[in-house]
Protein backbone atom coordinates (compact mmCIF):
# COMPACT_ATOMS: atom_id res chain seq x y z
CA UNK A 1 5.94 -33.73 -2.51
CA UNK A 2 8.35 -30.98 -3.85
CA UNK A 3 6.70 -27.53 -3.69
CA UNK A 4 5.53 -26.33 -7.06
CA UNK A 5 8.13 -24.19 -9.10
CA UNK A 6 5.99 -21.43 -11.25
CA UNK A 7 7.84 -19.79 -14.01
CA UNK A 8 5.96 -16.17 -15.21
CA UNK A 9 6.13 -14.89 -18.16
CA UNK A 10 6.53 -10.99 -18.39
CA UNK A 11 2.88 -9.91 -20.22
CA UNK A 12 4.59 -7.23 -23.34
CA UNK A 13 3.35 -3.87 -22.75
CA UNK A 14 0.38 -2.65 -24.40
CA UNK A 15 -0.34 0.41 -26.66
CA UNK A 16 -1.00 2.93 -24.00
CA UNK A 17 -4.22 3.74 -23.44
CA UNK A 18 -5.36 7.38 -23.33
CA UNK A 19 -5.07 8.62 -19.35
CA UNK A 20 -8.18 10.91 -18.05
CA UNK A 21 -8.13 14.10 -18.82
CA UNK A 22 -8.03 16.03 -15.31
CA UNK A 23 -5.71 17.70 -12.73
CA UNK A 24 -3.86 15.52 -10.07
CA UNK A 25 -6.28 14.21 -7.71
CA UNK A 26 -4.34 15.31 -4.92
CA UNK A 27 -4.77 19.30 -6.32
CA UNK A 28 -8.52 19.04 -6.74
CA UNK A 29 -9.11 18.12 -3.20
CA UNK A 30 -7.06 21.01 -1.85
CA UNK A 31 -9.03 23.35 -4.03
CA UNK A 32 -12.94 21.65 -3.00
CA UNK A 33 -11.87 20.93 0.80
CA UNK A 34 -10.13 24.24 1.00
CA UNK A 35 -7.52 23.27 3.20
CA UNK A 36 -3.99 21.18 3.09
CA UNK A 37 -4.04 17.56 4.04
CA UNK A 38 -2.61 17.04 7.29
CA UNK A 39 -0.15 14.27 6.06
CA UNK A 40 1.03 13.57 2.80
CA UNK A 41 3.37 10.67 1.45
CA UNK A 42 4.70 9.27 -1.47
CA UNK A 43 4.68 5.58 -2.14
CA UNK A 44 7.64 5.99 -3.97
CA UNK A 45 6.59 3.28 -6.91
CA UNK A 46 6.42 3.89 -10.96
CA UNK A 47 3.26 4.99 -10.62
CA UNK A 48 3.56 8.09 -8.86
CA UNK A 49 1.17 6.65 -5.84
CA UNK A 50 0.05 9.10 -3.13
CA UNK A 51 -1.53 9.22 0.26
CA UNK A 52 -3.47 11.67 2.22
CA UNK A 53 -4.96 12.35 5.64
CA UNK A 54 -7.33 14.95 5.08
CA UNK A 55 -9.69 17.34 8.14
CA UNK A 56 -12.38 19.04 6.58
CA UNK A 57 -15.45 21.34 6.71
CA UNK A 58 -18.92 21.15 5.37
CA UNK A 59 -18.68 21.66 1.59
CA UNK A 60 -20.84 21.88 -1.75
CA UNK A 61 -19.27 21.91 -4.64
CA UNK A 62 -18.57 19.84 -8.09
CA UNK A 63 -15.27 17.69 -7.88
CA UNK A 64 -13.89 18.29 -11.22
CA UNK A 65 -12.60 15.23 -13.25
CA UNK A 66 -9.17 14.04 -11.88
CA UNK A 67 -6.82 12.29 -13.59
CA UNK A 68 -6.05 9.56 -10.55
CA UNK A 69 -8.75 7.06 -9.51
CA UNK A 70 -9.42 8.10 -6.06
CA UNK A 71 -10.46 5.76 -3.06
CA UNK A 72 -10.78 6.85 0.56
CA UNK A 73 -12.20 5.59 4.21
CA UNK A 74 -13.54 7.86 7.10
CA UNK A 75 -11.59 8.04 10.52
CA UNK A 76 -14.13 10.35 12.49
CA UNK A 77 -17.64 10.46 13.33
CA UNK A 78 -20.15 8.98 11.04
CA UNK A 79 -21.07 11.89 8.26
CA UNK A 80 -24.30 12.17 5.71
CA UNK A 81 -22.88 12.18 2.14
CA UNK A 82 -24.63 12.75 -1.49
CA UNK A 83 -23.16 12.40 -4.88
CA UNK A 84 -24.90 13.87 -7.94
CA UNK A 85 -23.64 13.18 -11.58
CA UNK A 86 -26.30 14.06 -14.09
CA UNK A 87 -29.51 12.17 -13.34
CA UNK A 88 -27.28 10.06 -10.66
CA UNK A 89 -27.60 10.02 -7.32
CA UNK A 90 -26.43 8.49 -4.45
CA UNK A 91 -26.13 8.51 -0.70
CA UNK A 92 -24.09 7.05 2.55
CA UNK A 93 -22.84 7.34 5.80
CA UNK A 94 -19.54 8.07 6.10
CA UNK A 95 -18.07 5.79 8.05
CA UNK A 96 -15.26 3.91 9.76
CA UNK A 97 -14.74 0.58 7.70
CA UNK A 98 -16.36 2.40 4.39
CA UNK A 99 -15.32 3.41 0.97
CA UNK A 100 -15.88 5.78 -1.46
CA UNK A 101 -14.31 5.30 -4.95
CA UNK A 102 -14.37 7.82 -7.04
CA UNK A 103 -13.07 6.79 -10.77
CA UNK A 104 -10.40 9.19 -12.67
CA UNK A 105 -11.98 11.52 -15.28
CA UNK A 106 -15.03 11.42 -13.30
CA UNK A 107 -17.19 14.75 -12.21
CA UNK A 108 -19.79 14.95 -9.46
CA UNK A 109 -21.29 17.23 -7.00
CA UNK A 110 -20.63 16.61 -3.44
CA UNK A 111 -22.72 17.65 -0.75
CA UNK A 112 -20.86 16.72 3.01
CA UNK A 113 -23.23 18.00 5.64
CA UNK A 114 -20.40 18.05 8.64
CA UNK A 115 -16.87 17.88 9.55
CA UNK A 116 -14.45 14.80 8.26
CA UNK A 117 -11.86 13.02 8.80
CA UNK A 118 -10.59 10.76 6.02
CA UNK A 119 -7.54 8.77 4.33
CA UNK A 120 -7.53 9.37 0.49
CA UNK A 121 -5.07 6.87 -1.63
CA UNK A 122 -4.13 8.73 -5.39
CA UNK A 123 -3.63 5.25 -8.10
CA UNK A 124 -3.05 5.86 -11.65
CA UNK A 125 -5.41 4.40 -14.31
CA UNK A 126 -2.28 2.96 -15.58
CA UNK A 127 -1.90 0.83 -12.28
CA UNK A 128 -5.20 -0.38 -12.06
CA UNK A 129 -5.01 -1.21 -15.74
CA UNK A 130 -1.91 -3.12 -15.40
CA UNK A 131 -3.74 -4.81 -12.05
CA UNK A 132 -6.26 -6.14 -14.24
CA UNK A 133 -4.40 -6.96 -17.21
CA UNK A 134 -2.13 -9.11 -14.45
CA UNK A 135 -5.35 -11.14 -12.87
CA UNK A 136 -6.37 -12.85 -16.65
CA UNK A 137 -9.92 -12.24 -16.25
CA UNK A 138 -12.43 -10.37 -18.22
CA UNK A 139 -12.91 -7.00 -16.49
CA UNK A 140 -15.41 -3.86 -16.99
CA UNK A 141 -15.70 -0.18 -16.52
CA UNK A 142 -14.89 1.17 -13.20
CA UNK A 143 -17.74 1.30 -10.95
CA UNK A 144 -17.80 4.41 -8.35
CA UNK A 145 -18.92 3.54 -4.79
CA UNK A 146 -20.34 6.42 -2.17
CA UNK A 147 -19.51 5.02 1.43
CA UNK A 148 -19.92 1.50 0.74
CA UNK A 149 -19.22 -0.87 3.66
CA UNK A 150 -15.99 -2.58 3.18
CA UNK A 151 -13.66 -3.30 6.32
CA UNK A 152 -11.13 -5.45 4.99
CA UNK A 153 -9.77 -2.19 2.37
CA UNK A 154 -10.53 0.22 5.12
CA UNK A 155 -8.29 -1.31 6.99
CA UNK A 156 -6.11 -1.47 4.87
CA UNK A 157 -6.25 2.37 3.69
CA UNK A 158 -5.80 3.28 7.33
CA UNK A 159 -2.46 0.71 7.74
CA UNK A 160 -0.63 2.39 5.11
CA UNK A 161 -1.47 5.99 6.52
CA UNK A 162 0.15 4.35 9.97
CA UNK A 163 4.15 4.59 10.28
CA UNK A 164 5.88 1.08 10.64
CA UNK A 165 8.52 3.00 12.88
CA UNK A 166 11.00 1.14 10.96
CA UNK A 167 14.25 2.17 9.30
CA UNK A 168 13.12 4.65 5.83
CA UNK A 169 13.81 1.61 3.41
CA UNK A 170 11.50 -0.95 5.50
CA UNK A 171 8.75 1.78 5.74
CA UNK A 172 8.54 2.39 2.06
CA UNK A 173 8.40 -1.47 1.22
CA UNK A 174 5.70 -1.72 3.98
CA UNK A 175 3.65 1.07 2.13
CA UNK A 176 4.41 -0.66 -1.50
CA UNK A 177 3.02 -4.29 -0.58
CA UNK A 178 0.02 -2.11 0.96
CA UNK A 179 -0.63 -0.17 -1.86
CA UNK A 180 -0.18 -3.22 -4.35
CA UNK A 181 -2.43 -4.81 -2.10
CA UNK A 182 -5.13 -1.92 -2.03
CA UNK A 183 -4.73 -1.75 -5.96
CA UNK A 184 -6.03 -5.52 -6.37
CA UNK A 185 -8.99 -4.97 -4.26
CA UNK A 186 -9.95 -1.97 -5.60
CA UNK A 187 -9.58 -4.12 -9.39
CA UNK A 188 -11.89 -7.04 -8.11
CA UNK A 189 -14.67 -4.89 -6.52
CA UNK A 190 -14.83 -2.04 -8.26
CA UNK A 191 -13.93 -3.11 -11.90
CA UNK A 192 -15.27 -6.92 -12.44
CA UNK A 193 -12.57 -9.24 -12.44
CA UNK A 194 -13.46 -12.28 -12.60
CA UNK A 195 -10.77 -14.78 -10.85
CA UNK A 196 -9.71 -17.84 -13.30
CA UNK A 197 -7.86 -20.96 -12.08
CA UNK A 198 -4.34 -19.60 -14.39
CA UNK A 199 -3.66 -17.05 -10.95
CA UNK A 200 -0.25 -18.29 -9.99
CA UNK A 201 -0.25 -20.26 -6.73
CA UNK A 202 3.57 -21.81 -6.76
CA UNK A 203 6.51 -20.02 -5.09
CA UNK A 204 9.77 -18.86 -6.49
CA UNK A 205 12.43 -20.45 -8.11
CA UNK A 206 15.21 -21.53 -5.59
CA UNK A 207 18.01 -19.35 -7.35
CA UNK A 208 15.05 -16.27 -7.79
CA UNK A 209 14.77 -16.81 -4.22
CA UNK A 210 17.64 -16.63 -3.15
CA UNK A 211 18.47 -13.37 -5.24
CA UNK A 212 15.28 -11.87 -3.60
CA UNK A 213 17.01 -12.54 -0.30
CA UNK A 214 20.42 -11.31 -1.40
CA UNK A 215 18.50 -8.16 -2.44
CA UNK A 216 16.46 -7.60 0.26
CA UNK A 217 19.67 -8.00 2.79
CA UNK A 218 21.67 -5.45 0.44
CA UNK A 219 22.62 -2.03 2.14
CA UNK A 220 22.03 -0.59 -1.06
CA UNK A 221 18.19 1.54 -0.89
CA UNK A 222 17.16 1.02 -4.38
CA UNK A 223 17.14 -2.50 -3.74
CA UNK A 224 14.60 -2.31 -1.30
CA UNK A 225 11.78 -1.03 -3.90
CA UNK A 226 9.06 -3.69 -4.85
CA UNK A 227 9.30 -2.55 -8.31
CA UNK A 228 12.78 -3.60 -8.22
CA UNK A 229 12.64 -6.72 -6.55
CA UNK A 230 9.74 -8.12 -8.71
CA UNK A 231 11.47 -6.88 -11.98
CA UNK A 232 14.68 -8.96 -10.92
CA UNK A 233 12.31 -11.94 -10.74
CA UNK A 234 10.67 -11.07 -14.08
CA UNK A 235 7.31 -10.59 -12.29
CA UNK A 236 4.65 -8.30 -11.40
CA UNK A 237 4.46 -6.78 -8.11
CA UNK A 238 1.08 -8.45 -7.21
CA UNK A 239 2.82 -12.11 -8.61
CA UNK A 240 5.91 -11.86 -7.01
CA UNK A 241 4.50 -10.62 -3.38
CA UNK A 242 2.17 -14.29 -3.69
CA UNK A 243 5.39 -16.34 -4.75
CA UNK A 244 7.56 -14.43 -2.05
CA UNK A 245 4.85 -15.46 0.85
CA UNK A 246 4.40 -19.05 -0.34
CA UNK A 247 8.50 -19.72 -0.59
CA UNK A 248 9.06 -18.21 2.81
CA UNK A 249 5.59 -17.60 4.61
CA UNK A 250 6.45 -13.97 4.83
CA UNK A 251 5.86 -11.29 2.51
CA UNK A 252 9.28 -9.43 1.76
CA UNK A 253 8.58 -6.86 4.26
CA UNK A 254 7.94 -9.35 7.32
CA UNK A 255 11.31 -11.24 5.69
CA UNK A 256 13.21 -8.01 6.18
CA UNK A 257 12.32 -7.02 9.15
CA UNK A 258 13.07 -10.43 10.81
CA UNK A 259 16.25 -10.22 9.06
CA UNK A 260 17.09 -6.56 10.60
CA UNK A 261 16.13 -8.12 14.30
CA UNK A 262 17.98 -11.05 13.27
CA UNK A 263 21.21 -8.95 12.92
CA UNK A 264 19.95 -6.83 15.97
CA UNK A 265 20.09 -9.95 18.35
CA UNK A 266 23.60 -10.87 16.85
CA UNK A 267 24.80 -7.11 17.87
CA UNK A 268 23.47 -7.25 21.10
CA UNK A 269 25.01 -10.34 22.24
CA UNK A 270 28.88 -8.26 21.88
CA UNK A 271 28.52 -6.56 25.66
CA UNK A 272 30.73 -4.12 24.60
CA UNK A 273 28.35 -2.45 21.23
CA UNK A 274 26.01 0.13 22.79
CA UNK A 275 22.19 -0.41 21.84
CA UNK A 276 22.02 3.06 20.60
CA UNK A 277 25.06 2.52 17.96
CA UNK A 278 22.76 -0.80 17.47
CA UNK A 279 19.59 1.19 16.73
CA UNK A 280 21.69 3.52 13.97
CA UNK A 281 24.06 0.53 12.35
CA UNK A 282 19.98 -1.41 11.54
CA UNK A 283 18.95 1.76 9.94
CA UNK A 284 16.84 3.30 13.28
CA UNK A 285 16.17 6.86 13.47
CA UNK A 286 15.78 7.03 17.33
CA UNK A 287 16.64 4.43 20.10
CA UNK A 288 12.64 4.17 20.72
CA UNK A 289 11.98 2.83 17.23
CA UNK A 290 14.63 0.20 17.75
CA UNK A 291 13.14 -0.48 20.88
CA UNK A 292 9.58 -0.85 19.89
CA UNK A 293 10.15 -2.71 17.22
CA UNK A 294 12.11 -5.50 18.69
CA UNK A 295 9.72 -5.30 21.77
CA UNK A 296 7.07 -6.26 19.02
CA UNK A 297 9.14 -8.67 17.49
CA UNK A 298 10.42 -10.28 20.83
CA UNK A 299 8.27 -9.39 23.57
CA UNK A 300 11.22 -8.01 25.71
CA UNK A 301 13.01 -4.65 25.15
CA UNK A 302 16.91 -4.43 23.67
CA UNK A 303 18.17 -4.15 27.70
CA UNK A 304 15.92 -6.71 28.96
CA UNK A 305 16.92 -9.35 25.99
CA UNK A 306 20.61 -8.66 26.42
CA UNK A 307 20.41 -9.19 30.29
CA UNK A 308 18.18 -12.58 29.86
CA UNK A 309 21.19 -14.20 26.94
CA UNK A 310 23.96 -12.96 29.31
């Protein structure tokens, strides 16, 4: 049977909605933790998308409303927290494989009885809104969480604090498809999505396809944002990372990178190229990225494979 050909339509843009009134998330937790994060990065999407690795000390004080939905997992020991808004409360252990979501424009009083280490992820409301508006179902208010158990976007929180070790362009599409990712889960648990059959489930178009690839192989670094890619395509993010996968069985950053090792085994067949000029023509800061990741990719270092083809 010929695979399914899905065509999306582009959803026209809604009156925007007021955004929460509140400093930047990322602000607010300097000033309650009292302390700077230990990393910091940029997703580099449309929606001004942030990550932080935070350690802190015991603290009691009201988190004043934010104007970025804030979700986070714990990396250290297991920690007693409390939230109190008005006549609310709840309670949880801190945790590895818990989350705490904590919705934009929202105010609480936290009280952390010990030292913590945690991964916070900044979204927009205007993300999450588009999320929803994207997954046709009927959705409701945000619902915060205190430490609720949930490995799978743990997991996820603490692969998009981890480097890829690949070239600056790869790492940022890695961090994109994670955060798209993250942004969908936090929609369907948090907000009430319910899932209808319209979802898209078909793969690209043979000629949107085949531009995705021509993109994604492009030395030009713009090219390499999801935002761009998907817009080509006339999709969403979320829609066109599901096509991508089901055309190829990758998602764009898997297709990439074994595209770039690809090229590398190419290169390394010439005896005369050097693997470090190897490592810097695919984008590699340092011969020992290049060399992990076509270790991971191959099982056998760059020397190693070029002795066993020889």
């Amino acid at each position: 049977m010929a695979p399914l050909d899905f065509k999306f339509r582009r959803l026209a843009a809604p009156v925007a909605a007021p955004q929460p009134a509140g400093v930047p998330a990322d602000r607010e937790m300097e000033r309650v933790l009292r302390t700077t994060p230990l990393e910091a990065f940029e997703i580099n999407d449309p929606f001004d998308t942030r990550l932080a690795r935070w350690k802190h000390e015991p603290f009691h004080e009201v988190v004043q409303p934010m104007s970025d939905h804030v979700i986070m997992t714990y990396l250290g020991p297991m920690q007693r927290l409390e939230r109190r808004s008005g006549r609310q409360y709840s309670s949880g252990m801190g945790r590895r494989g818990s989350i705490t979501f904590i919705p934009a424009g929202s105010s609480s009083r936290w009280d952390i009885h010990g030292p913590m280490e945690i991964v916070q992820l900044y979204l927009s409301p205007e993300l999450l809104d588009r999320v929803a508006r994207e997954c046709f179902g009927p959705t409701r208010s945000l619902i915060e969480s205190t430490a609720r158990p949930d490995n799978a976007l743990a997991t996820l929180l603490e692969m998009a604090l981890r480097s890829s070790g690949e070239p600056g362009q790869m790492e940022a599409l890695y961090r994109q498809q994670l955060a798209s990712l993250i942004a969908v889960h936090v929609v369907k648990t948090h907000a009430g999505i319910a899932e209808t059959d319209s979802k898209a489930s078909g793969g690209l178009s043979p000629a949107v396809l085949r531009m995705s690839m021509e993109r994604l192989s492009s030395q030009f670094e713009e090219d390499f944002s999801l935002e761009t890619l998907a817009n080509a395509a006339n999709l969403s993010r979320f829609h066109f990372c599901r096509a991508f996968k089901k055309s190829t069985g990758m998602t764009p950053h898997e297709w990439l990178r074994q595209r770039r090792m690809e090229q590398a085994m190419t290169l390394l067949r010439d005896p005369i190229m050097q693997i470090t000029d190897i490592a810097g023509l695919l984008g590699y800061a340092t011969l020992t990225a290049f060399s992990v990741a076509f270790k991971r990719h191959t099982g056998l270092t760059p020397g190693d494979w070029r002795r066993a083809v020889a």
